[in-house]
Structure formats: C-alpha cells, structure tokens
N, C-alpha and C. Protein backbone atom coordinates (compact mmCIF):
# COMPACT_ATOMS: atom_id res chain seq x y z
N UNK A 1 -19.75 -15.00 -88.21
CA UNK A 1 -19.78 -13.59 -87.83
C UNK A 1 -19.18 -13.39 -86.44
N UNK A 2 -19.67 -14.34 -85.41
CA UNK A 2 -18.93 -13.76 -84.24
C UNK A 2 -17.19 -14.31 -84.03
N UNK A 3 -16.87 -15.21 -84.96
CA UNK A 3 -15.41 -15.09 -85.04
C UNK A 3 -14.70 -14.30 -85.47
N UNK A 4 -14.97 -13.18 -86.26
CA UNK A 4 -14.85 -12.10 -86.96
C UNK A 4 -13.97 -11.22 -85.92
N UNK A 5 -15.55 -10.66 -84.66
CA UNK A 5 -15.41 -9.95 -83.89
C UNK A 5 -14.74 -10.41 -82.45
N UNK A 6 -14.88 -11.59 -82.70
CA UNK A 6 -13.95 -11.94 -81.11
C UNK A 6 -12.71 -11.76 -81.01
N UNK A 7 -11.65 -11.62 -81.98
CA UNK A 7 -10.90 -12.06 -82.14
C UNK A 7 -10.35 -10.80 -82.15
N UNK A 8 -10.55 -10.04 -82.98
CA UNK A 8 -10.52 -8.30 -83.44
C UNK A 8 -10.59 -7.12 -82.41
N UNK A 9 -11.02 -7.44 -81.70
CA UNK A 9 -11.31 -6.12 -80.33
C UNK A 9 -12.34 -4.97 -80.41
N UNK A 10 -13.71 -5.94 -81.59
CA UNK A 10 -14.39 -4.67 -81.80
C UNK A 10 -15.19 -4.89 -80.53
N UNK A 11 -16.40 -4.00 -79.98
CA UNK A 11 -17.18 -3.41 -79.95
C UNK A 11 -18.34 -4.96 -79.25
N UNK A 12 -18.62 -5.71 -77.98
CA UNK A 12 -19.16 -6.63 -77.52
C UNK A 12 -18.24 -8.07 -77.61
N UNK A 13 -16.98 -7.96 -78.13
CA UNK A 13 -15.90 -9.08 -78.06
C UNK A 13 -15.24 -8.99 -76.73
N UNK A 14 -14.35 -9.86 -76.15
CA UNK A 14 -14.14 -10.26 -75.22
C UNK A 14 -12.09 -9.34 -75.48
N UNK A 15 -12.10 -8.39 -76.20
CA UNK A 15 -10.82 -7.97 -76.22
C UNK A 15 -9.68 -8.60 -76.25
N UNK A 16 -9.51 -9.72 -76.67
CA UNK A 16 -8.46 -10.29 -76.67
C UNK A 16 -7.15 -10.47 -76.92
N UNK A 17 -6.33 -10.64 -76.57
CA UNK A 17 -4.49 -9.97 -77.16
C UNK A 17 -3.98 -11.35 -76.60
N UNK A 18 -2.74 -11.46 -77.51
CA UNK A 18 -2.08 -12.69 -77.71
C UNK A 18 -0.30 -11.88 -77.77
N UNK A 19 0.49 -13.21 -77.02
CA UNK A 19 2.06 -12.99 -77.62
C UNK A 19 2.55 -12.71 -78.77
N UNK A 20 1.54 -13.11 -79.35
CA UNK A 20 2.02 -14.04 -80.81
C UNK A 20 1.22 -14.14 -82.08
N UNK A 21 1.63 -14.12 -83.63
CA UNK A 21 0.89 -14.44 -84.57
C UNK A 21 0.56 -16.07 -84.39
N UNK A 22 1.03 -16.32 -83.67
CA UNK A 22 1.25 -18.35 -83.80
C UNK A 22 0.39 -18.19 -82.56
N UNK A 23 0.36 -17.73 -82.06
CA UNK A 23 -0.98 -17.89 -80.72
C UNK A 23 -2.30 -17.62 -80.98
N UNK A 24 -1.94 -16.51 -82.02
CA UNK A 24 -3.62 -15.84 -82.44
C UNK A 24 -4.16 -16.57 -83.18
N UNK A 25 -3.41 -17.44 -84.53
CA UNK A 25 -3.81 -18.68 -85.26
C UNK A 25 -4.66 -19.64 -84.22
N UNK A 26 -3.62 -19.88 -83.25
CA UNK A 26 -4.00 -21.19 -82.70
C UNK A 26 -5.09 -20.67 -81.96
N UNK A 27 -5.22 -19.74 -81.28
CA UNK A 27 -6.83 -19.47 -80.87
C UNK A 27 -7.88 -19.20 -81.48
N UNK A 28 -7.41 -18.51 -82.41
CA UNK A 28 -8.80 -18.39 -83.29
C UNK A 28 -9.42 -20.22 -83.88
N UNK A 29 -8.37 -20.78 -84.08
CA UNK A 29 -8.48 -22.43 -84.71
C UNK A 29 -9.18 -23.38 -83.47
N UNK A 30 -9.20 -22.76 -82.17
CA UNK A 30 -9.57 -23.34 -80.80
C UNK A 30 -10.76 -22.72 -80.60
N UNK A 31 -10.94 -21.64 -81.45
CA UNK A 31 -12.45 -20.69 -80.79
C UNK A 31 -13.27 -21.65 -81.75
N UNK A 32 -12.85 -21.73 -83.31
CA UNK A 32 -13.57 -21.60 -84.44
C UNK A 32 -14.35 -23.54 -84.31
N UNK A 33 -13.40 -24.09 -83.24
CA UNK A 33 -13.74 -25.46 -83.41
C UNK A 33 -14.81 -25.53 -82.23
N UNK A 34 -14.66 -24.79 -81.09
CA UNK A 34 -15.61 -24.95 -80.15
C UNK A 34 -17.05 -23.66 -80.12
N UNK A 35 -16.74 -23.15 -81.77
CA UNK A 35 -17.93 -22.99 -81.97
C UNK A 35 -18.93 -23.41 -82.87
N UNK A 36 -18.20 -24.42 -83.73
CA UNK A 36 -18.81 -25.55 -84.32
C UNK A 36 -19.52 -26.52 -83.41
N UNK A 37 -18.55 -26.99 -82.14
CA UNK A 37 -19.31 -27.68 -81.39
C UNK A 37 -20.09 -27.12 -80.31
N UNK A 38 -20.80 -26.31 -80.32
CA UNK A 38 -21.40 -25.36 -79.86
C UNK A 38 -22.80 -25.73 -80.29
N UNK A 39 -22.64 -25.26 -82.18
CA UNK A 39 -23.58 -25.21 -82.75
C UNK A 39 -24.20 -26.58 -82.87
N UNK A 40 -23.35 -27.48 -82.89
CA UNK A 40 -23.63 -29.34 -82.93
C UNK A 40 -24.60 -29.68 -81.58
N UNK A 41 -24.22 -29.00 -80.79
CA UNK A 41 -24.73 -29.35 -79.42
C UNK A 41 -26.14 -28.48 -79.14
N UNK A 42 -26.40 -27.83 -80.07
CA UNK A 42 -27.44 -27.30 -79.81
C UNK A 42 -28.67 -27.61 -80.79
N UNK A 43 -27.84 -27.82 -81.96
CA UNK A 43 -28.58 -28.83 -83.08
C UNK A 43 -29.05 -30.43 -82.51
N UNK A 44 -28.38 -31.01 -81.62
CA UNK A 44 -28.93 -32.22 -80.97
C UNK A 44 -30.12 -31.86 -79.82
N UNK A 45 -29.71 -30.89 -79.14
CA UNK A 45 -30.67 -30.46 -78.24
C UNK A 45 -31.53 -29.32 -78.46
N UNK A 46 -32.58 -29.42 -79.64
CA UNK A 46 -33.08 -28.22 -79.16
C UNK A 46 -33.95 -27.30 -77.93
N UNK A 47 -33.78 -25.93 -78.15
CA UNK A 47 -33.58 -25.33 -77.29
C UNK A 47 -32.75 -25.16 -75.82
N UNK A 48 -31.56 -25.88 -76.46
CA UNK A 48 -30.08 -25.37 -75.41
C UNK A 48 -29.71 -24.26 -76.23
N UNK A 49 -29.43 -23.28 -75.36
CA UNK A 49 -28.54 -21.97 -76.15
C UNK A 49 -27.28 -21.91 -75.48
N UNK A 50 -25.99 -22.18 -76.33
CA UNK A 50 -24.95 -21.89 -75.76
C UNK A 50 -24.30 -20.64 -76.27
N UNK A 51 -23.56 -19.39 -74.93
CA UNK A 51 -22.95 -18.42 -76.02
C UNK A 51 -21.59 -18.49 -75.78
N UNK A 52 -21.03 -17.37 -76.51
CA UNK A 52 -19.56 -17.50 -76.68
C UNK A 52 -19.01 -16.68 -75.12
N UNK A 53 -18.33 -16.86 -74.61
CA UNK A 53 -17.70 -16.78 -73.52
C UNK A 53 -16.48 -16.07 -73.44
N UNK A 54 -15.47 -15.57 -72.95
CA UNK A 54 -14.40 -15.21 -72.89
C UNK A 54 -13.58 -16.40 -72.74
N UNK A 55 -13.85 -17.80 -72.78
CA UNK A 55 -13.25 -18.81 -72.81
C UNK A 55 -13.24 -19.81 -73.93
N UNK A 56 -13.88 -18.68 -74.70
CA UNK A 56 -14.64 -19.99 -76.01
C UNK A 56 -13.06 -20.21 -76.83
N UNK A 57 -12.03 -19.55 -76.53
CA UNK A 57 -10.34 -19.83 -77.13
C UNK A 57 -9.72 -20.79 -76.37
N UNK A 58 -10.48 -21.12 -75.34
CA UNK A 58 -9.44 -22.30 -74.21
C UNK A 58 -9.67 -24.10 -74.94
N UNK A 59 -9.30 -24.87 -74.58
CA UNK A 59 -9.14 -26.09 -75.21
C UNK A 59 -9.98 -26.63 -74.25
N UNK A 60 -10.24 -27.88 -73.90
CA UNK A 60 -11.17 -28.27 -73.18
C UNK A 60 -10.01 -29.12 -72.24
N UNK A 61 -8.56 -28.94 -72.09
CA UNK A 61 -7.85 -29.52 -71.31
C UNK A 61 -7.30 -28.30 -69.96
N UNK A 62 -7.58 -27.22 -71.20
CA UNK A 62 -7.38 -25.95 -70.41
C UNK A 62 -8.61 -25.10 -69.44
N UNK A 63 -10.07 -25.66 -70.01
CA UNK A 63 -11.04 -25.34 -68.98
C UNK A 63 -11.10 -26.77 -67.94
N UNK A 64 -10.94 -27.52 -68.14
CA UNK A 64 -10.61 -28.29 -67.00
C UNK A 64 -9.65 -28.21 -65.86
N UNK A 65 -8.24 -27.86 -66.61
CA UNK A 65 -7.11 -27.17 -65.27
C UNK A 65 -8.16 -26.19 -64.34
N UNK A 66 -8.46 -24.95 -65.39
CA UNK A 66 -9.30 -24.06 -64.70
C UNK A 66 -9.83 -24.35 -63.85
N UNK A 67 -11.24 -25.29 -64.06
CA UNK A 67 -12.55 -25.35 -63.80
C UNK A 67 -11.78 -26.19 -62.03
N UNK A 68 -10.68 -27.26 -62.38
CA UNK A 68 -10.20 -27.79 -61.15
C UNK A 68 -9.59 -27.06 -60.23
N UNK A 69 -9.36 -26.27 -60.33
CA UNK A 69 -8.17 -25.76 -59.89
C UNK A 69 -6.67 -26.32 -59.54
N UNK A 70 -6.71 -26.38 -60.83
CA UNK A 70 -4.94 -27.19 -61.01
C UNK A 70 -5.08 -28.04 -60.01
N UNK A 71 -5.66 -28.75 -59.62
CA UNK A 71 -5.75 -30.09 -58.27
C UNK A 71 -4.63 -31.02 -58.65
N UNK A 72 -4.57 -31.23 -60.68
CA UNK A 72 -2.94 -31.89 -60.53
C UNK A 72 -1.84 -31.45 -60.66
N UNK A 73 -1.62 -30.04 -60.36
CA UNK A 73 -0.75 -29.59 -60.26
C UNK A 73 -0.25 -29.45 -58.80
N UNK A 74 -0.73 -30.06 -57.70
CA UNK A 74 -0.86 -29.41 -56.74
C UNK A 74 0.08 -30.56 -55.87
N UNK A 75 1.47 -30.40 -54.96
CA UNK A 75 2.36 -31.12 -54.42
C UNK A 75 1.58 -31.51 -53.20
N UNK A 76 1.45 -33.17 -52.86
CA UNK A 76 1.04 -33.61 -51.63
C UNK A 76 2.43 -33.41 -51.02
N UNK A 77 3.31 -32.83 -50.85
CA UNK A 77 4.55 -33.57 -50.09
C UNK A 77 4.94 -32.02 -48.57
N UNK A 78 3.67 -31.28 -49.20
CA UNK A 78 3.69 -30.58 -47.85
C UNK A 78 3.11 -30.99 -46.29
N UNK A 79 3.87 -29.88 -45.59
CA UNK A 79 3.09 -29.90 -43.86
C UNK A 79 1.43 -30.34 -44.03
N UNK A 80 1.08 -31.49 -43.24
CA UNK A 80 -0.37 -31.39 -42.59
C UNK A 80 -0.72 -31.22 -41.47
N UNK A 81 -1.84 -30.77 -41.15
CA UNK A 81 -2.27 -30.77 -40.00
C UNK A 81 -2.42 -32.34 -39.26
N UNK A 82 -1.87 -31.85 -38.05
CA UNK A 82 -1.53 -32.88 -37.40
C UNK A 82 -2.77 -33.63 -36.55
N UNK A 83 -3.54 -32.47 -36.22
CA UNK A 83 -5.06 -32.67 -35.31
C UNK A 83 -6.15 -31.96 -36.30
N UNK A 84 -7.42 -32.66 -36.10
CA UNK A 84 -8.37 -31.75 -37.12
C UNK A 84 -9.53 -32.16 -35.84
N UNK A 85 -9.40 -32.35 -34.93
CA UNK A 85 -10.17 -31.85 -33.41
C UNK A 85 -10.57 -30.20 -33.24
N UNK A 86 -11.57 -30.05 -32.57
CA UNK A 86 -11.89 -28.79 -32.13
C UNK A 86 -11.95 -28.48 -30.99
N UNK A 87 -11.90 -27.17 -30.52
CA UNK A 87 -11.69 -26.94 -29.30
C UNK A 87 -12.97 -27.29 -27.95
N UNK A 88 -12.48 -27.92 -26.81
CA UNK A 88 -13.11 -28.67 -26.42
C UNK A 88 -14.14 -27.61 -26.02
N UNK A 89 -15.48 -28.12 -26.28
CA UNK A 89 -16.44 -27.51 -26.00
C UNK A 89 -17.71 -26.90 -27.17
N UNK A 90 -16.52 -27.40 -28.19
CA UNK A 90 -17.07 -26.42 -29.34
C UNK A 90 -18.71 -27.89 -29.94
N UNK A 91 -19.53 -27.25 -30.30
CA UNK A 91 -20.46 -27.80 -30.90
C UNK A 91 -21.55 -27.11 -31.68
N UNK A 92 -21.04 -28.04 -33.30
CA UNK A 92 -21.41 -27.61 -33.83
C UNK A 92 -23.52 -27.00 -34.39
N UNK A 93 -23.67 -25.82 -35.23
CA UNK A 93 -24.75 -25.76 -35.22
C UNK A 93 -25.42 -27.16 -36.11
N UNK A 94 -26.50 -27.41 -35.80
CA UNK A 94 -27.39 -28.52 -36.51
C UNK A 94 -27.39 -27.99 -38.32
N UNK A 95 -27.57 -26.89 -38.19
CA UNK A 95 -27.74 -26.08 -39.87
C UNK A 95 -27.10 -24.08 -39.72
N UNK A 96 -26.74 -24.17 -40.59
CA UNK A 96 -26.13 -22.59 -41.10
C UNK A 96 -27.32 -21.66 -41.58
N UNK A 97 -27.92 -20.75 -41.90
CA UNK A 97 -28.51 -20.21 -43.05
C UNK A 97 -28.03 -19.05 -43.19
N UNK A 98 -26.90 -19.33 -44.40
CA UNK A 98 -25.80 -18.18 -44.78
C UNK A 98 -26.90 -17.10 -45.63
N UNK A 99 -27.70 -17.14 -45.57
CA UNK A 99 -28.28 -15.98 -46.37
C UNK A 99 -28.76 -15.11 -45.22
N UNK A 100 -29.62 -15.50 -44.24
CA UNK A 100 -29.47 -15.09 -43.18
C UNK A 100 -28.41 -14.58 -41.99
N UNK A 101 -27.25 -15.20 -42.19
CA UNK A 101 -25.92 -14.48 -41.47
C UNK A 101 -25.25 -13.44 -42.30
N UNK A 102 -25.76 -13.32 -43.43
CA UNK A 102 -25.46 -12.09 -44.57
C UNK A 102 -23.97 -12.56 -45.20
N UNK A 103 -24.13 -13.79 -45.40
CA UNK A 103 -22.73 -14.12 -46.32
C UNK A 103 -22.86 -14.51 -48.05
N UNK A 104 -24.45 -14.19 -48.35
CA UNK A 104 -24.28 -14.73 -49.84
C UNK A 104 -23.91 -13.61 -50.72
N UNK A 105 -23.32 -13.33 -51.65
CA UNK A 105 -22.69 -12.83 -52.71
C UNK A 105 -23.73 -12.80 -54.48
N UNK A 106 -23.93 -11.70 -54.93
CA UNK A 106 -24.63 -11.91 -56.19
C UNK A 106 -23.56 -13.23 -56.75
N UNK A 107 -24.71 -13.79 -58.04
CA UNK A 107 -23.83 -14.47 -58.84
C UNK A 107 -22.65 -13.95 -59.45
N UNK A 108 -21.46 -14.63 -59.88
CA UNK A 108 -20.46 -13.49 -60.36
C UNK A 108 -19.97 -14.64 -61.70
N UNK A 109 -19.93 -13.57 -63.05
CA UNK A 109 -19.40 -13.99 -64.39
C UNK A 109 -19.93 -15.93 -64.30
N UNK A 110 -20.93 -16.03 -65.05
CA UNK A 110 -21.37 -17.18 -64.71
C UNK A 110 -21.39 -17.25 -66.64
C-alpha cells in the first residue's frame, strides 16, 4: 500500500518526480526493495519501527555519499592553512554550554 502512494503524488507521499520512465522504474524497484528490508529488520527486532522517508528511493551507496558528505568526492590538492595557532593570548574556555549561549536549533527532518 504505501508503494502505491509514494510514488504517485497522492495525499501524505513524499511528491516525487523523476526525468524519466527508466528512473521511475528504477526507483520505485529501489523503494520496493528497501521496503522489504525494512520490514525484515523489524521482523528480527521486534519493536523497531522503521518508516518510509523521503529517501526510502535512494540506494544505500547513495545515502552514504549523502550521509558523508561526498568526503570522496572531495580534492586534497587544495590551499592549506599554513598555521592553525591562535592569537597570542587567546585561551580557551574549559567547557561551552551552547544551550546557554542560545545556539541550539530545534531538531530538523530527522
């Protein structure tokens, strides 16, 4: 049932649009397998609930680029910093408490 609607653009699906009839195959064939293993993984563990995601079409080579951030895509052959010294005088605090300096952020798309 929810491959039905993911795929389709109804109504709690993740809207999805593709180039291509050969793309939409191949994602739906990438959703339909990682929601088999979905269901496998939750059949070994019960009470894990896994749901479908706006990523449940990615391959698991493609949530990894993601999840890394292309780290191997990424050219060592640039400029480095030459000094990673600080300015004299500077010392650092013992501890931060970023919730207290007002820098934490709600959770976001988790």
């Amino acid at each position: 049932m929810v491959t039905g609607t993911f795929l389709r653009g109804e109504p709690g699906s993740f809207n999805k649009s593709y180039e291509s009839d050969e793309e939409r195959e191949f994602r739906f064939s990438v959703f339909v397998q990682n929601v088999k293993d979905f269901e496998e993984e939750e059949r070994k563990h019960p009470g894990l609930d896994l749901d479908v995601t706006q990523f449940a079409d990615w391959t698991e080579e493609e949530m990894i680029r993601y999840l890394s951030g292309n780290l191997r895509e990424l050219s060592m052959d640039g400029p480095r910093f030459e000094s990673t010294s600080l300015r004299e005088g500077f010392k650092r605090p013992a501890e931060i408490d970023w919730a207290k300096a007002g820098k934490l952020t709600p959770v976001k798309d988790q």
